[in-house]
Protein backbone atom coordinates (compact mmCIF):
# COMPACT_ATOMS: atom_id res chain seq x y z
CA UNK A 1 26.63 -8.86 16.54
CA UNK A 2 25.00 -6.48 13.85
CA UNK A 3 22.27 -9.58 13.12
CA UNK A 4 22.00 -9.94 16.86
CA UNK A 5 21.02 -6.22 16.92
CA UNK A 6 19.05 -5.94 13.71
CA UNK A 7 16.46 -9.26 15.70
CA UNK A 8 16.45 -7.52 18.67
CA UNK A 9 15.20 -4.73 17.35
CA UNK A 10 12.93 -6.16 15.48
CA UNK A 11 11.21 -8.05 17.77
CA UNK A 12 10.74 -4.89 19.99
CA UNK A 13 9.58 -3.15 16.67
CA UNK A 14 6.63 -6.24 16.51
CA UNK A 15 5.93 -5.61 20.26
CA UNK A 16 5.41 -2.16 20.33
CA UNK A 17 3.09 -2.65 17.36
CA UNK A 18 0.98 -4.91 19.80
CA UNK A 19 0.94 -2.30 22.61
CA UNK A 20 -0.14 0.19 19.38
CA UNK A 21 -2.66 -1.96 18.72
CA UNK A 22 -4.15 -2.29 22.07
CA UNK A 23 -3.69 1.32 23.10
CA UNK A 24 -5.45 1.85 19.68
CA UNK A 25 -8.66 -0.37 20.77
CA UNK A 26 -9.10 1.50 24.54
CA UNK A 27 -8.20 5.00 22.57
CA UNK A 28 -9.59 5.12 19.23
CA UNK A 29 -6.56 6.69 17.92
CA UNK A 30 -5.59 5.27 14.66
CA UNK A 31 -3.02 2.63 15.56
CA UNK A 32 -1.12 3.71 11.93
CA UNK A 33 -0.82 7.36 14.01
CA UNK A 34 0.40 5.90 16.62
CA UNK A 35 3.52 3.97 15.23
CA UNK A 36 4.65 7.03 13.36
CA UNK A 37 5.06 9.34 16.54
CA UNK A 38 6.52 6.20 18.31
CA UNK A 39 8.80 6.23 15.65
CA UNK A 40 9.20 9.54 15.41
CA UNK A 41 10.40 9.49 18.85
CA UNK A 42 12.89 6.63 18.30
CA UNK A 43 14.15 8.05 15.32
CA UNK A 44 16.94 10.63 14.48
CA UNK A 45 13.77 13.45 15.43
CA UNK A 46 14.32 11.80 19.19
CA UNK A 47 16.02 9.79 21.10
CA UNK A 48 18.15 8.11 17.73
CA UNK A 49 18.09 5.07 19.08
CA UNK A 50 17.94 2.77 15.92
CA UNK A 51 20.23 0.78 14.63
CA UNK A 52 21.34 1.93 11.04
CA UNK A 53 20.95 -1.63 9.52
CA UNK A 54 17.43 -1.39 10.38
CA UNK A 55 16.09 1.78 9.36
CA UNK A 56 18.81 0.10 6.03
CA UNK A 57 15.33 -2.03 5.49
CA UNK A 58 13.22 0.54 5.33
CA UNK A 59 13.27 0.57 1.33
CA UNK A 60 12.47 -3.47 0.83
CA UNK A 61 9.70 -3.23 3.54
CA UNK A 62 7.60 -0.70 2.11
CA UNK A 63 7.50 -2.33 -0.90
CA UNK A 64 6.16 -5.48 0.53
CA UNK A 65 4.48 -4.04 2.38
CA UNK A 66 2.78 -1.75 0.08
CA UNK A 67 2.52 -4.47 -2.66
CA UNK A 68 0.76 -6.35 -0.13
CA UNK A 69 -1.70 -3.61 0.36
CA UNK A 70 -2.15 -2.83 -3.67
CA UNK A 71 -3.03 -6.47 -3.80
CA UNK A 72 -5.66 -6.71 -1.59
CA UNK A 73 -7.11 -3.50 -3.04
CA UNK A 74 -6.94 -4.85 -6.10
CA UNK A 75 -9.08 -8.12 -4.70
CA UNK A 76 -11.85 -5.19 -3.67
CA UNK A 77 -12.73 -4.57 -7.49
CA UNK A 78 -15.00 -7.75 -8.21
CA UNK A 79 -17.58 -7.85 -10.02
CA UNK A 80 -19.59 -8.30 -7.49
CA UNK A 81 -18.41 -4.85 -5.72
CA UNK A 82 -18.32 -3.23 -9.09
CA UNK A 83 -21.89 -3.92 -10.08
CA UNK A 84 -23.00 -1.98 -7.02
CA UNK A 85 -20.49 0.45 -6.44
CA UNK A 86 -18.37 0.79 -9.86
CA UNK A 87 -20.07 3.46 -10.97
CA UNK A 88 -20.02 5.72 -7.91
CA UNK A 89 -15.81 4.62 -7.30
CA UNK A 90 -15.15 5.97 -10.41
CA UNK A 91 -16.76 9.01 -10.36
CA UNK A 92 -15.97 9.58 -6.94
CA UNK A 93 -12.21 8.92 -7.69
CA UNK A 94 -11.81 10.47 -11.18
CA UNK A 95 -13.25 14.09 -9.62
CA UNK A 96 -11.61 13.75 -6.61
CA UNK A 97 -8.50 13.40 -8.40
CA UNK A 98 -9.19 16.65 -11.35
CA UNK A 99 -10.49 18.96 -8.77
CA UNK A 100 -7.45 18.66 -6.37
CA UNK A 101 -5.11 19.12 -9.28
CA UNK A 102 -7.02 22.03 -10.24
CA UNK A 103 -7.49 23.50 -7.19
CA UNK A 104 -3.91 22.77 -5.86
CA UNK A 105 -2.28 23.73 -9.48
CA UNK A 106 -4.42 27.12 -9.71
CA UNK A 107 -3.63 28.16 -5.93
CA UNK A 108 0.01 27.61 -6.11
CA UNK A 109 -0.13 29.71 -9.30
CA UNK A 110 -2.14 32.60 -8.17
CA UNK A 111 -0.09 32.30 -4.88
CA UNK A 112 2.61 33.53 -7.08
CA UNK A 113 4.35 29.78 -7.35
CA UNK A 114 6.05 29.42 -11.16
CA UNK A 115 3.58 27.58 -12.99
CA UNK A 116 6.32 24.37 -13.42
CA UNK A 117 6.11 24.00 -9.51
CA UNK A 118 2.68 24.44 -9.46
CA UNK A 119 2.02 22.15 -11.82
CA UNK A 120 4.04 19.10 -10.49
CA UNK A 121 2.43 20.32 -7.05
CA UNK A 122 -0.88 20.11 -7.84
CA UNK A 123 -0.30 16.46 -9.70
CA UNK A 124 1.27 15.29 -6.24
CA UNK A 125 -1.42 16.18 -4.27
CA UNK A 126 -3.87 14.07 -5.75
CA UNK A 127 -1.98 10.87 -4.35
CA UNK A 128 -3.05 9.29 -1.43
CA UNK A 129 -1.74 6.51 1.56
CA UNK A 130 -3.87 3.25 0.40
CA UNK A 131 -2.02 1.33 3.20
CA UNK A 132 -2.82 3.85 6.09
CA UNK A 133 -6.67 4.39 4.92
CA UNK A 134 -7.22 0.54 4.76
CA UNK A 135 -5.46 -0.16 8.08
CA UNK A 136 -8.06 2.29 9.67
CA UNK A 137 -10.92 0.82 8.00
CA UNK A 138 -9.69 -2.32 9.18
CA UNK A 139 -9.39 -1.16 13.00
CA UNK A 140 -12.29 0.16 12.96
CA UNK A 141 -14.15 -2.60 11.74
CA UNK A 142 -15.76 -0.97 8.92
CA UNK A 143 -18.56 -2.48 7.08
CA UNK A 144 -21.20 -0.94 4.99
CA UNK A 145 -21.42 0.81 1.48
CA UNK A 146 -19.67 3.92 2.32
CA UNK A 147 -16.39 1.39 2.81
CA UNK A 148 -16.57 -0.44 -0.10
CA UNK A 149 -16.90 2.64 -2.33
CA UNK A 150 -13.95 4.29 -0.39
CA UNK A 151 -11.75 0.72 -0.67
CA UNK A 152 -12.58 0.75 -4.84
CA UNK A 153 -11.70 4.53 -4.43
CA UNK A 154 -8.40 4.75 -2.77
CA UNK A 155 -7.53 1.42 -5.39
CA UNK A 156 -7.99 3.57 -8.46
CA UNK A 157 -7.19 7.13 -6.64
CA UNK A 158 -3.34 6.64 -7.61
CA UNK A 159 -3.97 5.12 -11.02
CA UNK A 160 -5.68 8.15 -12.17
CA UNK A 161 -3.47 10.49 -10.46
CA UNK A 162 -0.28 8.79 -11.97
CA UNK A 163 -2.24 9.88 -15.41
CA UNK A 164 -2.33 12.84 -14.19
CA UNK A 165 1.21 13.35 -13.53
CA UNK A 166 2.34 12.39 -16.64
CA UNK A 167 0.24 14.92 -18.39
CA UNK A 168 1.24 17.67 -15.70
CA UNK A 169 4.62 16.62 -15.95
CA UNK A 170 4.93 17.23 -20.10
CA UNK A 171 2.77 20.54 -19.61
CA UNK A 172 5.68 21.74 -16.70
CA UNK A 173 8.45 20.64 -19.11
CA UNK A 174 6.45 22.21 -22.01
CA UNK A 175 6.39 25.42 -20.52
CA UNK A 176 10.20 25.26 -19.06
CA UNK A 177 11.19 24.36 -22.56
CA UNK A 178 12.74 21.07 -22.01
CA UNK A 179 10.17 18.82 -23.20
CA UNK A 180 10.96 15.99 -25.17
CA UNK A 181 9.56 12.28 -26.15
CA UNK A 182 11.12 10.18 -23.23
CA UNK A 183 9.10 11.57 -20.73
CA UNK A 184 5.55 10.72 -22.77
CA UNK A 185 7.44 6.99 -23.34
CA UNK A 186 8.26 7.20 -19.95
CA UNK A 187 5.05 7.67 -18.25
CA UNK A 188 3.12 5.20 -21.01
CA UNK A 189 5.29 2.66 -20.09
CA UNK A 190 5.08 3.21 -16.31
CA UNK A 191 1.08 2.92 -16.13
CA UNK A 192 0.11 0.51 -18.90
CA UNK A 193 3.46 -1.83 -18.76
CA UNK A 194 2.56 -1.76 -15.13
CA UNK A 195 -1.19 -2.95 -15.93
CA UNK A 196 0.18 -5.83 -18.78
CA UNK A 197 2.09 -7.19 -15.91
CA UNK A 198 -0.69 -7.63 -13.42
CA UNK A 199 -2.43 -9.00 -16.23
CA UNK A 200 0.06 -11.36 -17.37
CA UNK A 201 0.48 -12.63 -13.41
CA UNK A 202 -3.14 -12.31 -12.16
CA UNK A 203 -4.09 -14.69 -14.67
CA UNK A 204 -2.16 -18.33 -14.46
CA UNK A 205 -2.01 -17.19 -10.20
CA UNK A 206 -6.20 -16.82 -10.93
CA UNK A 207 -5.53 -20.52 -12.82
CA UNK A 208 -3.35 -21.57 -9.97
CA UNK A 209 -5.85 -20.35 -6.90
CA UNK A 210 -8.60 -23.04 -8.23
CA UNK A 211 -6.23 -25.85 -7.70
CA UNK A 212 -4.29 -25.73 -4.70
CA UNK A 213 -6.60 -26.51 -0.98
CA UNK A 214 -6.28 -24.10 1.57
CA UNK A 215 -3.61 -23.95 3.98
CA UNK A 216 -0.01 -23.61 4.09
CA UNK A 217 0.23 -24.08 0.07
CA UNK A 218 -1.96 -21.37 -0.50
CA UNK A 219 -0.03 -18.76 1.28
CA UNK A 220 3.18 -19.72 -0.22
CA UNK A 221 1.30 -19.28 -3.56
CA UNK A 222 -0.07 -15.64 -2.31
CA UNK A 223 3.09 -14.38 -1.27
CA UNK A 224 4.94 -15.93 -4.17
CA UNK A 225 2.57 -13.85 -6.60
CA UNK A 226 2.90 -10.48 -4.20
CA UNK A 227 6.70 -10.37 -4.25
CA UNK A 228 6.93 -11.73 -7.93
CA UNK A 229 4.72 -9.21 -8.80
CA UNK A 230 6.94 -6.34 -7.11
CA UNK A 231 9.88 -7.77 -8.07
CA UNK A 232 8.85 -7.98 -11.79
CA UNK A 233 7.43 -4.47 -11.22
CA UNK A 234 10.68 -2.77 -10.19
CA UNK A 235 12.80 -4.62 -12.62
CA UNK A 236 10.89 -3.27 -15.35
CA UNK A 237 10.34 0.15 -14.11
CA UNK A 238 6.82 -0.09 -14.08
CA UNK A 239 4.13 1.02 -10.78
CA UNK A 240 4.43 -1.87 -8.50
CA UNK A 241 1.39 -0.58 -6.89
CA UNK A 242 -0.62 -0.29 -9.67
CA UNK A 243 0.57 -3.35 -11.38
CA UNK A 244 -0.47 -4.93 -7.45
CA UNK A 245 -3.85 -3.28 -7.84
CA UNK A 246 -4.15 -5.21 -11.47
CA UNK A 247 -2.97 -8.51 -10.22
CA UNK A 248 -5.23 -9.25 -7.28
CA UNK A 249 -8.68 -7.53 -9.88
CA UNK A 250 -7.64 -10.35 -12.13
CA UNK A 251 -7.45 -12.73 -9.54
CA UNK A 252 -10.70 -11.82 -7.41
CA UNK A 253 -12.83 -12.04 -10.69
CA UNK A 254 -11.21 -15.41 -12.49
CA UNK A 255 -10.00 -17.60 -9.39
CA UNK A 256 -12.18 -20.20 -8.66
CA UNK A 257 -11.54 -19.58 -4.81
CA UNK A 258 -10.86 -16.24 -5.77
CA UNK A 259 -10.90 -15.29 -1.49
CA UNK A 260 -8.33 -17.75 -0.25
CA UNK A 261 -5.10 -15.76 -1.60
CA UNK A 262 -6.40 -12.56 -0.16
CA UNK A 263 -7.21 -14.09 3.48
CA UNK A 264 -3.91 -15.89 3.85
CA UNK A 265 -2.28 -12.56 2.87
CA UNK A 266 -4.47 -10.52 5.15
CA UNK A 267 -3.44 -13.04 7.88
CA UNK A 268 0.31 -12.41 7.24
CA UNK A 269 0.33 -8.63 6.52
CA UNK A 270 0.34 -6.67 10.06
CA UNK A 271 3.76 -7.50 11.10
CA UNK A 272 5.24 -6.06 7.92
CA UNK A 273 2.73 -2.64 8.43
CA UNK A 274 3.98 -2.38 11.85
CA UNK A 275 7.77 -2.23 10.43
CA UNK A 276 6.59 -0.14 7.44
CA UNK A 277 4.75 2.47 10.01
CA UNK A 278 7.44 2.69 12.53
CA UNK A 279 10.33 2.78 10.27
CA UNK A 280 8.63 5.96 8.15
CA UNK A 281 7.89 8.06 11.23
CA UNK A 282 11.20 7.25 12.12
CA UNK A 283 12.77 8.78 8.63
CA UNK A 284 10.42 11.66 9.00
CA UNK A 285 12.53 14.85 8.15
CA UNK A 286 10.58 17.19 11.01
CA UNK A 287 12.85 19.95 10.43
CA UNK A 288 11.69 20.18 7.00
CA UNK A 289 8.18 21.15 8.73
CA UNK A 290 10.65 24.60 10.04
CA UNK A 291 11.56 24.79 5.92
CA UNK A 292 7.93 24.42 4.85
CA UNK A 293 7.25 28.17 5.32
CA UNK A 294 4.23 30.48 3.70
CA UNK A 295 4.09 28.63 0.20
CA UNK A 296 3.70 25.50 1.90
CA UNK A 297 1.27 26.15 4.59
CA UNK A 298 -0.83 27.29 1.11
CA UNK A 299 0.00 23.93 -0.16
CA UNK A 300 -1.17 22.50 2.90
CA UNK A 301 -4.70 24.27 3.06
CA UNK A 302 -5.23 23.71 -0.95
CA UNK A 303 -4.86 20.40 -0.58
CA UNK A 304 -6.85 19.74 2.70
CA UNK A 305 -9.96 22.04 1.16
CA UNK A 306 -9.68 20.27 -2.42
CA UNK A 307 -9.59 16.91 -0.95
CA UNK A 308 -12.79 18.11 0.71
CA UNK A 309 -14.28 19.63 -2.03
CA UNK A 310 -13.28 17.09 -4.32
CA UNK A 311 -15.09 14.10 -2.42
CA UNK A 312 -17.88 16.27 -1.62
CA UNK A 313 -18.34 16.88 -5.92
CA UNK A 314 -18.03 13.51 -6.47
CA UNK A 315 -20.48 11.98 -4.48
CA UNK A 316 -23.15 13.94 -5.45
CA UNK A 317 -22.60 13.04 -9.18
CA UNK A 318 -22.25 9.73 -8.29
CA UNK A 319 -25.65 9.98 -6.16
CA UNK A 320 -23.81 9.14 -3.15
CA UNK A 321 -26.11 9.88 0.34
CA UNK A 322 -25.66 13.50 1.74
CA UNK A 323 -23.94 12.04 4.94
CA UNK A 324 -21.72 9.89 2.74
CA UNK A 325 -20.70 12.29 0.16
CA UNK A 326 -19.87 14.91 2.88
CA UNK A 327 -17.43 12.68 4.69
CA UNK A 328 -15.69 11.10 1.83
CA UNK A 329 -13.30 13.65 0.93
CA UNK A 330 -11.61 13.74 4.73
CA UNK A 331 -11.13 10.10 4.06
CA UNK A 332 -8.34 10.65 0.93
CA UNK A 333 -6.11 13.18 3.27
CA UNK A 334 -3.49 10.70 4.00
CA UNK A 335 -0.63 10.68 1.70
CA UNK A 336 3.05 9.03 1.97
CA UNK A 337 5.32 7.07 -0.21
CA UNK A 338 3.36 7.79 -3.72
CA UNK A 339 3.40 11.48 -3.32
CA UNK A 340 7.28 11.14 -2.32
CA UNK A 341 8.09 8.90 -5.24
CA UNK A 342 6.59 11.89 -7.37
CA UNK A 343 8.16 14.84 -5.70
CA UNK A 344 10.79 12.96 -6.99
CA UNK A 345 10.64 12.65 -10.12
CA UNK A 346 9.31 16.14 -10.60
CA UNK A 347 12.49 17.25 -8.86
CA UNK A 348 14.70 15.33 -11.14
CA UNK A 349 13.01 16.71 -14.51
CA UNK A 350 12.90 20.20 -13.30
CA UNK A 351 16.08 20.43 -11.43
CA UNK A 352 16.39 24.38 -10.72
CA UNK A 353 12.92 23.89 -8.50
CA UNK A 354 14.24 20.52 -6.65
CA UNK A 355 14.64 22.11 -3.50
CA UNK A 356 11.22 23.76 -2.99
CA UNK A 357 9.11 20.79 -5.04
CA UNK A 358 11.22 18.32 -2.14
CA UNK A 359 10.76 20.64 0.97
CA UNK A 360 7.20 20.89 0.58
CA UNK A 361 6.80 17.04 -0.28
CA UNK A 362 8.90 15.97 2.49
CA UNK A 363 6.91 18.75 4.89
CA UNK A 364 3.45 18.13 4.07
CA UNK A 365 4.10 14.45 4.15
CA UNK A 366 4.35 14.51 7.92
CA UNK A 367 1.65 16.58 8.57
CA UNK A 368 -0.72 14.68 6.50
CA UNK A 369 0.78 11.02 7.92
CA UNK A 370 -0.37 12.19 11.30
CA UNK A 371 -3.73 13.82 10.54
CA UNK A 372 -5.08 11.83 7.98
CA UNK A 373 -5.58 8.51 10.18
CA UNK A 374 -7.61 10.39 12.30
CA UNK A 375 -9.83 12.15 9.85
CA UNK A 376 -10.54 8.75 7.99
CA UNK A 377 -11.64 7.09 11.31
CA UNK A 378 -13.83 10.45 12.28
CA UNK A 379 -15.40 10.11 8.84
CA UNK A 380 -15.91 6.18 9.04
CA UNK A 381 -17.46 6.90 12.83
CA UNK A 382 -20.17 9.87 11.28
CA UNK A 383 -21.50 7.40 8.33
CA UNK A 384 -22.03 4.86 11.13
CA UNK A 385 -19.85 1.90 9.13
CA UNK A 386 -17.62 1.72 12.25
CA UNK A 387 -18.05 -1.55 14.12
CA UNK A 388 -15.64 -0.79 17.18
């Protein structure tokens, strides 16, 4: 009976991402915005009316999911995208990422925050929602230079701000006086085990690609590389998203028919971002919102202005156009699991503080889940790359 269920459900779960999608189309809401207040309402928030077992699968769909999405990111980075973009993706991302640690770090401090909070804070702001901001760009049919520098952008956004973690992570420990040499062996191993891996799969599935014809072969080989490559990943402890990201670079620039993995992927992957959408508005914790309080309404407004302010720096170092340099920082306000998975951690190293580093993670995470969808498909509309 509890398999009977757990189908049922899901194939009312796939449905209602159809009716998402359509009401999407006529609407121009963000179908990703949509899912989460329909699960939202289904969820323990609402009505209740999931199954456990299902909302039990939460966990192993995000990271397909997600790996999915960090894979097809990675598949953005070619050479081809690099030699006209590279320079202004990572600019735009590297200064994105400093000034809304800086600004989110400093405001929380002179807010009157301990500088330990502050500092894991600020570090967890800088991390974004890759799979939300490409699902817009892909309802909204965007084409045009302002969406490949914001696809290489929201690929490397993460990397750099999992650097940045680390080092805000040592300085919070520094200054509580608990540091010690695990967590710097900890956070090496996390980002640059996490890139050897992509490397060491991304090449023989870059080999591999060349050889097999399109078709049903090829998209067991795609998804055979994505889950091996998350799989691998969690085994090892490593970033299965930026390991992802790695993987499908390597491919895109080596395969011989570097685009076939990618399509048969992007063919597969709605179904599982339907699940992965619905099922987290449906674990949203609203009544932390009622916990957020003063200190994280702050949070809130650092963020949203550094964000802002960060995109607005970087594209005028990287010469980006007035219009496209204004908009870009609205476009890296979603944020979700990554930010979590940090809040996290931080809570875990610096366990007297786990209760307000948690409360504001879990609270700002809903806020910015339902706002940032919109604000990346306003900003896609003003540069004129949206096609529909």
């Amino acid at each position: 009976m509890d398999h009977a269920i757990t189908l049922i459900s899901l194939g009312l779960l796939l449905l209602v991402g159809m009716l998402a999608d359509e009401i999407g189309h006529r609407t121009r809401l963000p179908r990703v915005t949509l899912l989460i207040l329909c699960g939202l309402v289904a969820g323990p928030a609402g009505f209740d009316a999931l199954p456990g077992n299902l909302t039990d699968l939460y966990d192993l769909l995000a990271v397909i999911a997600l790996s999915m999405v960090a894979f097809l990111l990675g598949g953005k980075l070619s050479r081809i995208n690099l030699r006209n973009s590279g320079r202004s993706i990572v600019i735009v991302s590297l200064t994105a990422v400093l000034i809304t640690a800086v600004v989110v770090a400093g405001g929380l401090a002179l807010a009157g925050m301990p500088l330990e909070i502050a500092l894991v804070l600020g570090a967890m702001a800088t991390a974004t929602a890759p799979a939300a901001t490409q699902d817009v760009i892909r309802q909204a049919n965007a084409r045009g230079h302002f969406t490949d520098v914001l696809f290489g952008v929201v690929a490397l956004d993460d990397a750099w701000g999992l650097v940045v973690f680390a080092l805000c992570l040592v300085w919070a420990q520094l200054t509580a006086s608990m540091a010690d040499t695990g967590v710097w062996f900890h956070a090496a191993w996390e980002i640059f085990g996490a890139i050897g891996l992509g490397c060491a799969i991304g090449v023989p599935a870059a080999y591999l690609t060349g050889r097999i014809r399109s078709g049903d072969p090829t998209l067991a080989e795609a998804l055979g590389v994505v889950f091996l490559i998350a799989g691998l990943a969690i085994w090892l402890n490593v970033s299965f998203l930026l390991a992802g990201i790695v993987c499908g670079g390597v491919v895109v620039n080596f395969a011989r028919h570097h685009h076939r993995p990618f399509h048969e992927i992007e063919h597969i992957e709605w179904p599982f971002m339907i699940l992965f959408f619905f099922l987290a508005g449906a674990l949203l914790e609203v009544d932390a919102l009622l916990d957020l309080g003063l200190i994280g309404a702050v949070y809130v407004a650092l963020r949203l202005a550094a964000r802002v302010l960060g995109g607005l720096a970087g594209g005028r170092l990287a010469g980006l156009p007035p219009k496209e340099r204004f908009w870009m920082g609205f476009t890296l306000v979603p944020q979700a699991g990554v930010a979590l998975g940090m809040a996290l951690v931080g809570s875990e190293v610096l366990p007297q503080y786990r209760n307000e580093i948690l409360t504001i993670a879990i609270g700002s995470t809903v806020i910015f889940e339902l706002l940032g969808p919109p604000l990346t498909q306003l900003a896609l509309r003003r540069v004129g790359d949206a096609r529909s």
